[in-house]
Protein backbone atom coordinates (compact mmCIF):
# COMPACT_ATOMS: atom_id res chain seq x y z
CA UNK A 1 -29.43 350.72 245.83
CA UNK A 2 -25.53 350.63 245.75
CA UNK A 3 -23.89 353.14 247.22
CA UNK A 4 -22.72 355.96 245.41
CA UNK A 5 -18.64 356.04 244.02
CA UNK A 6 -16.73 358.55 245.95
CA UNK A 7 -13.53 360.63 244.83
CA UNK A 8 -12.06 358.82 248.06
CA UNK A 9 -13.00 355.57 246.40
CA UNK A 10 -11.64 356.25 243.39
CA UNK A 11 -8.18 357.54 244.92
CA UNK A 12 -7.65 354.05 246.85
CA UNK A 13 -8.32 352.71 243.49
CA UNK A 14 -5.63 354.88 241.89
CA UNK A 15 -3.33 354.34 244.55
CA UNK A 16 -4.13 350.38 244.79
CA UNK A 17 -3.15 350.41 240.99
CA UNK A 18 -0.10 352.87 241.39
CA UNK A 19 1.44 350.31 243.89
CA UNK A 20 0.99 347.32 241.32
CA UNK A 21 2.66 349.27 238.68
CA UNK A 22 5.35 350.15 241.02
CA UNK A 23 5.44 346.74 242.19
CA UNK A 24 5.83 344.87 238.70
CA UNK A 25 8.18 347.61 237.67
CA UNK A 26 10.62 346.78 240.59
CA UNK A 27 10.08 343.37 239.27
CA UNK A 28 11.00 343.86 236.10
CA UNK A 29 14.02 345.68 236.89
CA UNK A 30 15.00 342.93 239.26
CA UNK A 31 14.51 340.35 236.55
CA UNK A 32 16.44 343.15 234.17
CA UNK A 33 19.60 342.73 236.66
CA UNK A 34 19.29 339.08 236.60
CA UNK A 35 19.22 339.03 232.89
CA UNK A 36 22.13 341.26 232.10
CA UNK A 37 24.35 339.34 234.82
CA UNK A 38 23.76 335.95 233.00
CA UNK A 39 24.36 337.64 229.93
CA UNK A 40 27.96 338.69 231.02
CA UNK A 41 28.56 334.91 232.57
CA UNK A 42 27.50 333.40 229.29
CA UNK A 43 30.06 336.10 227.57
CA UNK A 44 32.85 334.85 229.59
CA UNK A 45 32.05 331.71 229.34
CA UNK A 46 31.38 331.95 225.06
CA UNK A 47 35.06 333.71 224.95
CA UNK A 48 36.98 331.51 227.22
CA UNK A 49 35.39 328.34 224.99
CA UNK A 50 36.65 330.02 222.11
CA UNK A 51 40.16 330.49 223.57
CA UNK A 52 40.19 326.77 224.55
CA UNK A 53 38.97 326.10 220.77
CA UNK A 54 41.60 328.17 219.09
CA UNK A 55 44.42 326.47 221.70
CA UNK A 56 42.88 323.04 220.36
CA UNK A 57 43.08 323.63 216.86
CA UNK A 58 46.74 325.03 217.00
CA UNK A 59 47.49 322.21 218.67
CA UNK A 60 46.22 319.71 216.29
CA UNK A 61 47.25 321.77 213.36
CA UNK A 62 50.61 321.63 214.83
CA UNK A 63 50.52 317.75 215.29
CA UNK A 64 49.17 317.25 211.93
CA UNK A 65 51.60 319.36 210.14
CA UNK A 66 54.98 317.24 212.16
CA UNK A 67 52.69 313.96 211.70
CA UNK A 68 52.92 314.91 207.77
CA UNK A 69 55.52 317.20 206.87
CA UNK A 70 58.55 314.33 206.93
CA UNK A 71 56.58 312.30 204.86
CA UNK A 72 55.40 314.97 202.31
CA UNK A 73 58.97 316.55 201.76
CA UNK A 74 60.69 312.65 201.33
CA UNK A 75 57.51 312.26 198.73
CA UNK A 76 58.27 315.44 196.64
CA UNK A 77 61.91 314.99 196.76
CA UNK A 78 62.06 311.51 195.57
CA UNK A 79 59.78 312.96 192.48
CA UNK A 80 62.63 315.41 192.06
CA UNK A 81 60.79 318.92 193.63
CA UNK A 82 62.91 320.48 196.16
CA UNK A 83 61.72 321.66 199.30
């Protein structure tokens, strides 16, 4: 016959479990930390792309607009608009 389950028994069970839970919770916090610090990389990274982006597009816009403007203004002028 098995022996019978004693309070002690059941404490070392408790406590066993306890440890676990205390265990994965410190690894979830860990992983938690982990998270949140390449969440702030990816934040610097997503707002120094978009500075680079907005940079890039002046540029070109700026380019586009000299590459175009003395052609535009000698095309409305010769059709008698003034600009």
């Amino acid at each position: 016959m098995a022996d019978p389950v004693t309070i002690a028994d059941i404490y070392a069970l408790f406590e066993a479990s306890r440890a676990e839970a205390d265990r994965r919770s410190a690894e979830a916090d860990r992983r938690a930390a982990e998270a949140e610090l390449r969440l702030q990389r990816l934040e610097r990274v997503a707002a120094n792309t978009s500075r680079e982006v907005a940079g890039l597009t002046t540029r070109w816009g700026q380019f586009v607009e000299n590459l175009v403007e003395p052609a535009v203004v000698r095309m409305f002028q010769e059709r008698g608009i003034e600009v």
